[in-house]
PDB file of N, CA and C in Angstrom:
ATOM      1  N   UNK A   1      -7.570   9.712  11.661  1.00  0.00           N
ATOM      2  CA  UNK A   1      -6.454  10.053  10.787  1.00  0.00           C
ATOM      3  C   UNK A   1      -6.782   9.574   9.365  1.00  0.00           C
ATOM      4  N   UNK A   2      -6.534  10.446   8.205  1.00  0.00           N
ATOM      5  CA  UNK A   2      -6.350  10.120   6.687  1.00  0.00           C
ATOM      6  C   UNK A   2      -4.907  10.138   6.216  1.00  0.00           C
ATOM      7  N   UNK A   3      -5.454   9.224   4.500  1.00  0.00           N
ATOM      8  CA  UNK A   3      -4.368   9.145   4.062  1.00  0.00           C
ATOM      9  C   UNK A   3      -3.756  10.321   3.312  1.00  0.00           C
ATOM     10  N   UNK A   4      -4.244  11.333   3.920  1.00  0.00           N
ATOM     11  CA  UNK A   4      -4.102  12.689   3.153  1.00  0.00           C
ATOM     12  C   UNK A   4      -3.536  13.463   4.307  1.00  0.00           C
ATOM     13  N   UNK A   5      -3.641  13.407   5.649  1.00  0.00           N
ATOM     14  CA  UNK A   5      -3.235  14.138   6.607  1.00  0.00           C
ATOM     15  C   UNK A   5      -1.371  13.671   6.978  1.00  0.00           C
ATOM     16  N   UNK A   6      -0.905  12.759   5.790  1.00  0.00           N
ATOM     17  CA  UNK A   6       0.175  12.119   5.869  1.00  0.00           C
ATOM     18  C   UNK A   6       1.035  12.660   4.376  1.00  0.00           C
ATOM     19  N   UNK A   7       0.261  12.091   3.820  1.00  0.00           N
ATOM     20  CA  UNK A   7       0.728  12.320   2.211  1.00  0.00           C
ATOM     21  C   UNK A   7      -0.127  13.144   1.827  1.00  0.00           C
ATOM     22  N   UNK A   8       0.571  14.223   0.050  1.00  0.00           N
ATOM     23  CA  UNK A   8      -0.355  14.787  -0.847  1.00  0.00           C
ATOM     24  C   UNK A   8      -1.343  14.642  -1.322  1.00  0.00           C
ATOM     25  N   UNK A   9      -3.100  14.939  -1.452  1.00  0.00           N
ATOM     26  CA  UNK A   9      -4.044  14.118  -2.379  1.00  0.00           C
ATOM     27  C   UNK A   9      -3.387  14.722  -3.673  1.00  0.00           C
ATOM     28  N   UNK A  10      -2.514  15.652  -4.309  1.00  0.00           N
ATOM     29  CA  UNK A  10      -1.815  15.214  -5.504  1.00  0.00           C
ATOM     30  C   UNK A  10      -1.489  14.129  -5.772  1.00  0.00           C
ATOM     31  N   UNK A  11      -0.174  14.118  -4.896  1.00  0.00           N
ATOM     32  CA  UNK A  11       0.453  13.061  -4.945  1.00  0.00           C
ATOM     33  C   UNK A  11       0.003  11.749  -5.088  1.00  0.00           C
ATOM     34  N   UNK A  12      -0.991  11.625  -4.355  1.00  0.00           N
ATOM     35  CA  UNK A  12      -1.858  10.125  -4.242  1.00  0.00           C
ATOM     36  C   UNK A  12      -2.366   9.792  -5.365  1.00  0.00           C
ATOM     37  N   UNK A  13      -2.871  10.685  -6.029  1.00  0.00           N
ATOM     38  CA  UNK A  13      -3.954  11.087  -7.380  1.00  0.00           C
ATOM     39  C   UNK A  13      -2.922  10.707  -8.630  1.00  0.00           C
ATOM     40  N   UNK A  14      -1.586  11.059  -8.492  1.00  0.00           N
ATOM     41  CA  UNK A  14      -0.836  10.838  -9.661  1.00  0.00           C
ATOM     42  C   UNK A  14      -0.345   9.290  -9.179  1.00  0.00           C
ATOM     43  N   UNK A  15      -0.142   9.055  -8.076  1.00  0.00           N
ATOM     44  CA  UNK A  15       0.261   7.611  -8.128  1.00  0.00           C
ATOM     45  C   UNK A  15      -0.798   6.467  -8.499  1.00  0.00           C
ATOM     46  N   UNK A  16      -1.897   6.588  -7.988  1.00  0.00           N
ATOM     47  CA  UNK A  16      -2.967   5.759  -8.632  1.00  0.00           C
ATOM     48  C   UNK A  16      -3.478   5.813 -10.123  1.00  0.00           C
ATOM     49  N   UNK A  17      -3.501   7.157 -10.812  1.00  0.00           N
ATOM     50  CA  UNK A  17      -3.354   7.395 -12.182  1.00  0.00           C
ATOM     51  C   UNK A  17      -2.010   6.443 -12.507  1.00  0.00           C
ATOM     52  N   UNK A  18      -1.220   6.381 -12.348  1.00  0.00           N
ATOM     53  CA  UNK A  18       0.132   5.748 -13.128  1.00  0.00           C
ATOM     54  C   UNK A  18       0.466   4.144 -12.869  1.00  0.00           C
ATOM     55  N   UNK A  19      -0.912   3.584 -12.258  1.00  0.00           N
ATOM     56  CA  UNK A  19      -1.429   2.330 -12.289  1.00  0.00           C
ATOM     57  C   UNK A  19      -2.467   1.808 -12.534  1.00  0.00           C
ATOM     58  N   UNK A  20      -3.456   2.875 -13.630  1.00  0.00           N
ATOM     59  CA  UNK A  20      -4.230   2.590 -13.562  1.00  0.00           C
ATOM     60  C   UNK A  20      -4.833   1.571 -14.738  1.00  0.00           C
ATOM     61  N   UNK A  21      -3.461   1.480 -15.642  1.00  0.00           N
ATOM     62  CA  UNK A  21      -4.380   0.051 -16.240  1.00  0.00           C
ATOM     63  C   UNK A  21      -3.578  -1.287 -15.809  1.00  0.00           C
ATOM     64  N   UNK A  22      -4.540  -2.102 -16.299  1.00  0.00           N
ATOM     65  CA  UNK A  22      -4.313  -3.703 -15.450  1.00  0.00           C
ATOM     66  C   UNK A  22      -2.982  -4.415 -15.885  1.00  0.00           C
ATOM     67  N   UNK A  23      -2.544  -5.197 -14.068  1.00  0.00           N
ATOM     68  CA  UNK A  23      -1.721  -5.631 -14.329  1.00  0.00           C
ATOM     69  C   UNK A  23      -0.305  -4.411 -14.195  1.00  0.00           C
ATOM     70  N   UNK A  24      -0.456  -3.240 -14.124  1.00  0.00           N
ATOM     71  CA  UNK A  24       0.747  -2.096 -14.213  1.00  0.00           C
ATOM     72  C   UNK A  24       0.921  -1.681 -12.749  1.00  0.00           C
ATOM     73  N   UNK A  25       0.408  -2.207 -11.985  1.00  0.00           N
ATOM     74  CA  UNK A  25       0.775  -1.707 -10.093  1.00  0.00           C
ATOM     75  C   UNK A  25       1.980  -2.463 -10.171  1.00  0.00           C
ATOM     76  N   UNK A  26       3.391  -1.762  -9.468  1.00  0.00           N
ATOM     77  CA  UNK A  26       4.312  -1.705  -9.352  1.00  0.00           C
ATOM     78  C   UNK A  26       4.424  -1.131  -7.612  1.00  0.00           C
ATOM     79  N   UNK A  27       4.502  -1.820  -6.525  1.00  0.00           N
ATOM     80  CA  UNK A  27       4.616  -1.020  -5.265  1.00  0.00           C
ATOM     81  C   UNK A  27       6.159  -0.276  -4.931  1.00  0.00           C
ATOM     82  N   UNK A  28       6.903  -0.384  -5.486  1.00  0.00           N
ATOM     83  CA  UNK A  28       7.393   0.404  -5.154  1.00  0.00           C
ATOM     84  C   UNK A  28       7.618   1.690  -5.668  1.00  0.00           C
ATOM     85  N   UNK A  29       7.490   1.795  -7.040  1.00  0.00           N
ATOM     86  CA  UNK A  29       6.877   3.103  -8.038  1.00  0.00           C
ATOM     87  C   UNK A  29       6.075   3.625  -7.342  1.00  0.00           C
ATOM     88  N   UNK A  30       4.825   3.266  -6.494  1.00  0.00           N
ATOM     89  CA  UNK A  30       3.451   3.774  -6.319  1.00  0.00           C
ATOM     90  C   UNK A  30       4.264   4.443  -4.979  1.00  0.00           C
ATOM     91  N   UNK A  31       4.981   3.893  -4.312  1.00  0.00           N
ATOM     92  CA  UNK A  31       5.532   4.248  -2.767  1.00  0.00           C
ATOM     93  C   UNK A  31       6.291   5.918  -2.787  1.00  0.00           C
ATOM     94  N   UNK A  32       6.948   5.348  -4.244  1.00  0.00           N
ATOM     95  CA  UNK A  32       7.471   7.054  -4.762  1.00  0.00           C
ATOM     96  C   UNK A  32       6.620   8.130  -4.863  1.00  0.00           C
ATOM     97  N   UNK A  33       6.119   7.428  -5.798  1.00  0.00           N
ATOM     98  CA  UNK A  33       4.999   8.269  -6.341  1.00  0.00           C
ATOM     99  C   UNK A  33       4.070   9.188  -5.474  1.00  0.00           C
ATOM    100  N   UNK A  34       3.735   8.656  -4.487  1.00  0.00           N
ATOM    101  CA  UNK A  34       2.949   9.260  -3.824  1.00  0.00           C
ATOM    102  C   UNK A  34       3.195   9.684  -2.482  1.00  0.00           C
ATOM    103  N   UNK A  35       5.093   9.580  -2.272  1.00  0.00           N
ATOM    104  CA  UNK A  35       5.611  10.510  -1.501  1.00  0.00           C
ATOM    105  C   UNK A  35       6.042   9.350  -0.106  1.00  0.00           C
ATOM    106  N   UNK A  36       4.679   8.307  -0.109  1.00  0.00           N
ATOM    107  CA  UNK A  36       5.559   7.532   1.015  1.00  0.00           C
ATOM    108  C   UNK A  36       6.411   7.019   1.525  1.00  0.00           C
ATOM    109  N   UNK A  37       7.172   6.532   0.373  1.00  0.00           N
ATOM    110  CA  UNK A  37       8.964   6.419   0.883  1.00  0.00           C
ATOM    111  C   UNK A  37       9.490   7.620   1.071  1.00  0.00           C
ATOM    112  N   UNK A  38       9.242   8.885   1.551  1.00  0.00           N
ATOM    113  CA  UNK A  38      10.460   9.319   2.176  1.00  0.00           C
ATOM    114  C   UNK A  38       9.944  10.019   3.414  1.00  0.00           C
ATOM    115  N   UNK A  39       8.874   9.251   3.763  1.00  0.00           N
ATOM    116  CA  UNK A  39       8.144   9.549   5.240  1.00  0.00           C
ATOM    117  C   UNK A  39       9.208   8.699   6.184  1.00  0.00           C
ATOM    118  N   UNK A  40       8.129   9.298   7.692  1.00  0.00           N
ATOM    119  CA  UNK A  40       9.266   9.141   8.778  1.00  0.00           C
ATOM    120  C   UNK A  40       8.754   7.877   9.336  1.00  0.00           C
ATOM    121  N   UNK A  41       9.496   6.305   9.542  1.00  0.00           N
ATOM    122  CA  UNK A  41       9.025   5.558  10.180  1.00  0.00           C
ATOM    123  C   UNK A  41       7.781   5.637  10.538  1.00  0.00           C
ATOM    124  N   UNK A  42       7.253   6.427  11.912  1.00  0.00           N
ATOM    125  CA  UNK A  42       6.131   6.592  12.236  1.00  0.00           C
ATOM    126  C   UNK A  42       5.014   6.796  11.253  1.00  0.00           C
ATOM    127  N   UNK A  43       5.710   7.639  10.183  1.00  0.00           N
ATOM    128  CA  UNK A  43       4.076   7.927   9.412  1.00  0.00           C
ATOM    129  C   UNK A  43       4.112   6.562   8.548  1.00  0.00           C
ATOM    130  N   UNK A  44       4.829   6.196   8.262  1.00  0.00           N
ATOM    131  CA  UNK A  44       4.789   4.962   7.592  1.00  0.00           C
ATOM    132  C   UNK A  44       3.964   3.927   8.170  1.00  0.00           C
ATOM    133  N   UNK A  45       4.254   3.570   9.363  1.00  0.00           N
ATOM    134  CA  UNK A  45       3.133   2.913  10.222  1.00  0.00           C
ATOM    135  C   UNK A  45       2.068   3.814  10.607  1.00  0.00           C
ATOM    136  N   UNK A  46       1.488   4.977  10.548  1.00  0.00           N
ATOM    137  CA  UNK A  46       0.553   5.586  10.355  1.00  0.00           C
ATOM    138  C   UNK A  46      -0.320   5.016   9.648  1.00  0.00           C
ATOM    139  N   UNK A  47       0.279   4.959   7.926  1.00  0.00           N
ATOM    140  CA  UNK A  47      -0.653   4.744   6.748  1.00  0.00           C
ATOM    141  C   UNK A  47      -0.577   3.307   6.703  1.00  0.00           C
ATOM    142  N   UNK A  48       0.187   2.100   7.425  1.00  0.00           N
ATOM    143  CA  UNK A  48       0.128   1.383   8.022  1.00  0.00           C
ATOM    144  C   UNK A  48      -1.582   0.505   8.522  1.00  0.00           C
ATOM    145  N   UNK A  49      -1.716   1.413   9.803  1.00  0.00           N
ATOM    146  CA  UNK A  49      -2.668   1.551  10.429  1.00  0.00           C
ATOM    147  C   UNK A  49      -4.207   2.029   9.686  1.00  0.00           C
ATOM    148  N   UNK A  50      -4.291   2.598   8.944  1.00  0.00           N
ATOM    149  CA  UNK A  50      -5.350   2.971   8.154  1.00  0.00           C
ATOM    150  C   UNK A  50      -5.461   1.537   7.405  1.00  0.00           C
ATOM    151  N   UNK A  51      -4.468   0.819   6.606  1.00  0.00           N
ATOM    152  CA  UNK A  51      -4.487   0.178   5.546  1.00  0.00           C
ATOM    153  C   UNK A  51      -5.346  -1.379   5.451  1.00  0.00           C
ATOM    154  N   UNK A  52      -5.025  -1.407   7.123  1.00  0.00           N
ATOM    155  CA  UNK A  52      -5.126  -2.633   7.908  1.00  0.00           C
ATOM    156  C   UNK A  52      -6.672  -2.136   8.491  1.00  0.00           C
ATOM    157  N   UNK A  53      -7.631  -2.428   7.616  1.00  0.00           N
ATOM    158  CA  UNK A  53      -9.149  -2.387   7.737  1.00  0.00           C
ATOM    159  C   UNK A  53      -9.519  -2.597   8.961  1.00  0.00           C
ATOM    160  N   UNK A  54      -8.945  -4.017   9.363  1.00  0.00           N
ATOM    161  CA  UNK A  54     -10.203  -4.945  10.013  1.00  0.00           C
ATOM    162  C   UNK A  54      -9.178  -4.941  11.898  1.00  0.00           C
ATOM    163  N   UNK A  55      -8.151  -4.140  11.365  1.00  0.00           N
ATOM    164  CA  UNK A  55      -7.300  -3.815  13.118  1.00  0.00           C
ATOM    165  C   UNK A  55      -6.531  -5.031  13.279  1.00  0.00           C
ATOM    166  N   UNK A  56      -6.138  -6.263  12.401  1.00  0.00           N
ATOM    167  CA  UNK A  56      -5.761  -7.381  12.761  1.00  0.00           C
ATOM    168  C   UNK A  56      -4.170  -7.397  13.365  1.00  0.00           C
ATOM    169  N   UNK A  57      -3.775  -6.265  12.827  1.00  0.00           N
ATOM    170  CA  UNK A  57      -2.079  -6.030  12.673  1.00  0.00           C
ATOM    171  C   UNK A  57      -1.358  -6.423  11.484  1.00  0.00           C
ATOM    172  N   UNK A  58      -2.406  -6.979  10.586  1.00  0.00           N
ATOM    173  CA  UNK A  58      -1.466  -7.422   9.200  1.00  0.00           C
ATOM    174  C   UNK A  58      -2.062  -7.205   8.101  1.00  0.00           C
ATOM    175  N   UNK A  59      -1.872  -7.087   7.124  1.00  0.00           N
ATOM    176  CA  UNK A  59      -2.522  -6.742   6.059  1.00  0.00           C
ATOM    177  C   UNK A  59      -2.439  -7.834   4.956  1.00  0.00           C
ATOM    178  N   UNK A  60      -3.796  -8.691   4.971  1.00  0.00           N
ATOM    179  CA  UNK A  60      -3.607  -9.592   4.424  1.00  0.00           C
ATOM    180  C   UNK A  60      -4.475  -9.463   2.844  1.00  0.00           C
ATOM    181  N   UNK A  61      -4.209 -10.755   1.881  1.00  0.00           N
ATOM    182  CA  UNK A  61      -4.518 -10.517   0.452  1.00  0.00           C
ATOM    183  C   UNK A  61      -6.386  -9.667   0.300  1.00  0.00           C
ATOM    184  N   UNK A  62      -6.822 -10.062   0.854  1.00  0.00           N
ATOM    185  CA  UNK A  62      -8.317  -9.556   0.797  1.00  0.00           C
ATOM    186  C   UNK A  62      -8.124  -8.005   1.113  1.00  0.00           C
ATOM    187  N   UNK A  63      -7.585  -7.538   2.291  1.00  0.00           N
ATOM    188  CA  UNK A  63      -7.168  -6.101   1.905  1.00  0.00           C
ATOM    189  C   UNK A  63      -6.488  -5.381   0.883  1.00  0.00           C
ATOM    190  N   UNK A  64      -5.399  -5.986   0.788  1.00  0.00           N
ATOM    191  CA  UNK A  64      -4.752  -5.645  -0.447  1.00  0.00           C
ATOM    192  C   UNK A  64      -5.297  -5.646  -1.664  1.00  0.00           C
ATOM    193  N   UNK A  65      -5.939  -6.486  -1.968  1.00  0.00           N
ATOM    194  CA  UNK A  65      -7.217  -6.414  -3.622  1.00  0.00           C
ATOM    195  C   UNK A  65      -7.411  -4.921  -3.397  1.00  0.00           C
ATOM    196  N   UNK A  66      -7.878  -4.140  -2.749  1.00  0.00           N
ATOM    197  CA  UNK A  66      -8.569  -3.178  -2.890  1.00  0.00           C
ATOM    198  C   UNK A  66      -7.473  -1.971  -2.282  1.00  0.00           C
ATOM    199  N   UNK A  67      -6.254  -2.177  -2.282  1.00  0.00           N
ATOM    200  CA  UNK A  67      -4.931  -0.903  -1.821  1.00  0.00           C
ATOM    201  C   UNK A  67      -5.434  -0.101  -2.266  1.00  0.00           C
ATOM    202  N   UNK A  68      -5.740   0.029  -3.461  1.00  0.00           N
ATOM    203  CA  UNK A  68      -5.822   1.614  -4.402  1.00  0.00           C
ATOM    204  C   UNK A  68      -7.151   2.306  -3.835  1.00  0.00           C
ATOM    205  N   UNK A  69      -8.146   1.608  -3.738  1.00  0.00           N
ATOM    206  CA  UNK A  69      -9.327   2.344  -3.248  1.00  0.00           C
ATOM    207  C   UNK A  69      -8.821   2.782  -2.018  1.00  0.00           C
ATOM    208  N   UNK A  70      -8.537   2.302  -1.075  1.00  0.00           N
ATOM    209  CA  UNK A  70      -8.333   3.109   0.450  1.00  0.00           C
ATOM    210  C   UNK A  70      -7.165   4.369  -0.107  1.00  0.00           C
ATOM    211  N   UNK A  71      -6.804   4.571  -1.196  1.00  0.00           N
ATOM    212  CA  UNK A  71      -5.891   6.387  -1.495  1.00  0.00           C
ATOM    213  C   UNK A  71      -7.021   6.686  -2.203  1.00  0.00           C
ATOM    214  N   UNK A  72      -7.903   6.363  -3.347  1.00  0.00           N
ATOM    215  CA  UNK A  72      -8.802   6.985  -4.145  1.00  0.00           C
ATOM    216  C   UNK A  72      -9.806   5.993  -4.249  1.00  0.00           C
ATOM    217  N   UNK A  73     -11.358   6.165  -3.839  1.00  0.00           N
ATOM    218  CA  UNK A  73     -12.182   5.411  -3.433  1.00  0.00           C
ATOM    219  C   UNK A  73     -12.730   5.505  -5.527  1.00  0.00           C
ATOM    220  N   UNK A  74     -13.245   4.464  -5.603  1.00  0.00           N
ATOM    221  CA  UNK A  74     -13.460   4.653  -7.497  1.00  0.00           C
ATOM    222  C   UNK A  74     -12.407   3.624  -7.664  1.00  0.00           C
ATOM    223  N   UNK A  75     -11.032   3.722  -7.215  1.00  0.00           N
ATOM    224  CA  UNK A  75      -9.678   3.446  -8.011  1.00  0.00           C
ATOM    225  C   UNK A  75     -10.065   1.742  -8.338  1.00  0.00           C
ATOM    226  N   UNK A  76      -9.026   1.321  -9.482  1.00  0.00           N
ATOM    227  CA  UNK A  76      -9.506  -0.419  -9.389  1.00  0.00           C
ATOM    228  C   UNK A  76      -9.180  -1.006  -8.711  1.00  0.00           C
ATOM    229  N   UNK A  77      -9.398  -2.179  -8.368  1.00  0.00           N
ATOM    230  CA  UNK A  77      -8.727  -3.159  -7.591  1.00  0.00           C
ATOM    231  C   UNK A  77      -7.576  -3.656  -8.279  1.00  0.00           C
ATOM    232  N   UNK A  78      -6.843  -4.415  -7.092  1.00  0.00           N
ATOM    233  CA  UNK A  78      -5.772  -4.955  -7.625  1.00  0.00           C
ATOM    234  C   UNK A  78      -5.866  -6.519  -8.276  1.00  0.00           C
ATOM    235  N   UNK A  79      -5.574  -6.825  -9.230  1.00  0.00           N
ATOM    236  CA  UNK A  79      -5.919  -8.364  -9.987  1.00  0.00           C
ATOM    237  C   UNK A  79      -5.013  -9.311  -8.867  1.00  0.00           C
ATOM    238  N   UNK A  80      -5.610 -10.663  -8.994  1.00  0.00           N
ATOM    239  CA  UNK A  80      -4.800 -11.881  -7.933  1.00  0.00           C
ATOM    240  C   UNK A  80      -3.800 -11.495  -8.046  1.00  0.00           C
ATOM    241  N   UNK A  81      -3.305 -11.679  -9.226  1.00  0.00           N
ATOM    242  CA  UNK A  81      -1.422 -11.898  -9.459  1.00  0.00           C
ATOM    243  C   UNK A  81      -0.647 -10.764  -9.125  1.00  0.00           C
ATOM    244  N   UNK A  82      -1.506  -9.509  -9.025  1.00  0.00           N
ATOM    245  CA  UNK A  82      -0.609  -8.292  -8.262  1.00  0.00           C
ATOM    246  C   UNK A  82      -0.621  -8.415  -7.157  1.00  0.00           C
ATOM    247  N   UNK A  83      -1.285  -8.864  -6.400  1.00  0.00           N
ATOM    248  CA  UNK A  83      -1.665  -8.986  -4.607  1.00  0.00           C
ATOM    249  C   UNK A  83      -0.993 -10.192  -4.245  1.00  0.00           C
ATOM    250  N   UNK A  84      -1.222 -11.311  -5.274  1.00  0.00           N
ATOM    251  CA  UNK A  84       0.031 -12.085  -5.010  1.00  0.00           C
ATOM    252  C   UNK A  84       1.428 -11.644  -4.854  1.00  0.00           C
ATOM    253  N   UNK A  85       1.938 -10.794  -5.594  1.00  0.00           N
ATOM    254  CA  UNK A  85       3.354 -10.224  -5.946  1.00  0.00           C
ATOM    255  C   UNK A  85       3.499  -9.477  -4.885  1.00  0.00           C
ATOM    256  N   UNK A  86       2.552  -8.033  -4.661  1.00  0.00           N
ATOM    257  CA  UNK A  86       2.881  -7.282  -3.287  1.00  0.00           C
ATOM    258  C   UNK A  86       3.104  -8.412  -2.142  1.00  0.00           C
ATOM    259  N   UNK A  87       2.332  -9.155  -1.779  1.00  0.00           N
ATOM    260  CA  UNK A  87       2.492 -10.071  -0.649  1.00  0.00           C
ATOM    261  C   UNK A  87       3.250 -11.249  -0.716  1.00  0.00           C
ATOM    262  N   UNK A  88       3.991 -11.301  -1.669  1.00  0.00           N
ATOM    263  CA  UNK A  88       5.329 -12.099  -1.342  1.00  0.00           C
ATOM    264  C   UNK A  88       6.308 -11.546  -1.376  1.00  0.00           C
ATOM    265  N   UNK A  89       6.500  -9.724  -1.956  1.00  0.00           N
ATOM    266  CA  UNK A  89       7.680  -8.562  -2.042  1.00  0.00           C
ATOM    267  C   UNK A  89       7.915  -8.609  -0.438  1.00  0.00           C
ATOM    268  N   UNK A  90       6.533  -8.366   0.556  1.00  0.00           N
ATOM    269  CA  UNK A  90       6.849  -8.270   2.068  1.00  0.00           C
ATOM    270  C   UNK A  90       7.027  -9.027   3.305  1.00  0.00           C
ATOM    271  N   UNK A  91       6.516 -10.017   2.495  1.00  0.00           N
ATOM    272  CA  UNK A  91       6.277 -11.706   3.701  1.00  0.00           C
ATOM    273  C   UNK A  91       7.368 -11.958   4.002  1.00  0.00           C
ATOM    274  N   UNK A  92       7.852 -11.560   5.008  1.00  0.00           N
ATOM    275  CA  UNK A  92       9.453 -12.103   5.094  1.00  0.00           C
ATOM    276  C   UNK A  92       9.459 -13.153   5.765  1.00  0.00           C
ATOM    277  N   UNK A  93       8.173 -13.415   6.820  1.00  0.00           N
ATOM    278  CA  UNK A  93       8.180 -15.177   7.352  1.00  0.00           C
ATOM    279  C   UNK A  93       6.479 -16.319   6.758  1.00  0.00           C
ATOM    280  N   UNK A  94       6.764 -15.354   5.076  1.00  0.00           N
ATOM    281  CA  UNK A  94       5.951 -15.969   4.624  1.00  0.00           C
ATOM    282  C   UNK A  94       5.035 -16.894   4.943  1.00  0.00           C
ATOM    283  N   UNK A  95       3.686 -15.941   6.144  1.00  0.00           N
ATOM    284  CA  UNK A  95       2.576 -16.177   6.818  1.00  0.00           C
ATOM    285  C   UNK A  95       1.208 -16.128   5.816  1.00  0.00           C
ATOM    286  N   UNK A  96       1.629 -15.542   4.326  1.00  0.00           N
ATOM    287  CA  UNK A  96       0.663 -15.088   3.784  1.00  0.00           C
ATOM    288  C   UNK A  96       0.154 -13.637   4.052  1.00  0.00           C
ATOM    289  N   UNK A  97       0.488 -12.451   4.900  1.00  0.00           N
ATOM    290  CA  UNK A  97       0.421 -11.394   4.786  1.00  0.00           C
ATOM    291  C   UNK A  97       1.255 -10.788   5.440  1.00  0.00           C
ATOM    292  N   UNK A  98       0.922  -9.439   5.543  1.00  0.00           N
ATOM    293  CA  UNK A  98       1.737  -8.600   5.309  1.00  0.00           C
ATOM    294  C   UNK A  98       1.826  -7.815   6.927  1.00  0.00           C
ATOM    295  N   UNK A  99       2.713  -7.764   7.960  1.00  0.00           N
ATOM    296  CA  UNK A  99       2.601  -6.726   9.041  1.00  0.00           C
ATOM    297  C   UNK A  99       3.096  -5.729   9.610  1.00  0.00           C
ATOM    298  N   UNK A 100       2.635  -5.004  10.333  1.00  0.00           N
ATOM    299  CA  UNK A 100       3.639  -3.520  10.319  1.00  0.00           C
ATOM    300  C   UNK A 100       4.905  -3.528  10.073  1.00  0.00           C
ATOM    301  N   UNK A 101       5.868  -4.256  10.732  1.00  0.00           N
ATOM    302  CA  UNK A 101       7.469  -4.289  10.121  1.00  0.00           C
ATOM    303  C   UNK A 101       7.464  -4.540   9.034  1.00  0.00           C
ATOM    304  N   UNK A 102       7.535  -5.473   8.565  1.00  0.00           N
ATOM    305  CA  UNK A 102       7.101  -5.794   6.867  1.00  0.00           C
ATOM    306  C   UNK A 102       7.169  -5.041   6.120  1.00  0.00           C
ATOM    307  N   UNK A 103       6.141  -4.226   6.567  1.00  0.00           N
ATOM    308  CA  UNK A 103       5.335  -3.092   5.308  1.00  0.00           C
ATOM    309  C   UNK A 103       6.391  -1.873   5.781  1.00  0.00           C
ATOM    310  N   UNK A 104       6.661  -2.028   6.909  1.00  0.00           N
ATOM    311  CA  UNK A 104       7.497  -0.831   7.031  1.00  0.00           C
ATOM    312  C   UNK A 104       9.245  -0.711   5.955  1.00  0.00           C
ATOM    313  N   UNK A 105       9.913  -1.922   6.355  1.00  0.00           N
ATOM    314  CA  UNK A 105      10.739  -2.568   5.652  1.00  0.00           C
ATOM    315  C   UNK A 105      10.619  -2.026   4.111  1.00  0.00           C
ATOM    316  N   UNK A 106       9.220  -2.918   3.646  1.00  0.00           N
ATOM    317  CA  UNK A 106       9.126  -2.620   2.095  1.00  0.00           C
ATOM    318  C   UNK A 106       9.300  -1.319   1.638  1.00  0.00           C
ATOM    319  N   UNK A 107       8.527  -0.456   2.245  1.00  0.00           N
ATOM    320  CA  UNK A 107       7.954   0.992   2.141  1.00  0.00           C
ATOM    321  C   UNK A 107       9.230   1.825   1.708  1.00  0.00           C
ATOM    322  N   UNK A 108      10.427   1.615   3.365  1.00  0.00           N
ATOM    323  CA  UNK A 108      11.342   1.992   3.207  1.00  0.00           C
ATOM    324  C   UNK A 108      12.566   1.995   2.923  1.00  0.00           C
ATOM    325  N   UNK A 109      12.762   0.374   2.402  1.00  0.00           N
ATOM    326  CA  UNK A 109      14.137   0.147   1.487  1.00  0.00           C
ATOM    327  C   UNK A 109      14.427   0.182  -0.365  1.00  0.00           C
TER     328      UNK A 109
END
């Protein structure tokens, strides 16, 4: 499964463009942006499942540095202090990352 067989590669393409200078990633703008908030639970944990590299069930800061590349491979990374910010927007038992409910939660409120 891709992150394109879920969401638009428009869509994806304009959301990573509209973060693309430093310091301007905003996750929940980007969630709009590129159509994933108004997916269905399931696909949400779909893109979920892709996001989460290493299969752990959580998506922790070392993945997250690099969110934007897994929608557009090129794209920048994310700086500490944004990956800090995404991962304390979702930590709700502030473990240090991020896991399917979580992300689902964030995605969709």
């Amino acid at each position: 499964m891709s992150l394109t067989s879920i969401l638009s590669a428009e869509a994806i393409e304009n959301a990573v463009k509209d973060c693309e200078a430093p310091e301007s990633f905003c996750h929940k703008k980007f969630f709009q942006l590129c159509g994933l908030s108004s997916k269905t639970p399931k696909e949400v944990r779909d893109v979920f499942q892709i996001l989460d590299e290493d299969n752990s069930g959580f998506i922790e800061e070392s993945e997250l540095k690099f969110f934007l590349q897994r929608f557009v491979p090129g794209a920048r990374t994310l700086s500490d202090a944004e990956t800090k910010k995404f991962v304390s927007s979702a930590d709700e038992n502030s473990d240090g990352r991020i896991g399917a409910d979580e992300f689902q939660t964030m995605v969709l409120s």
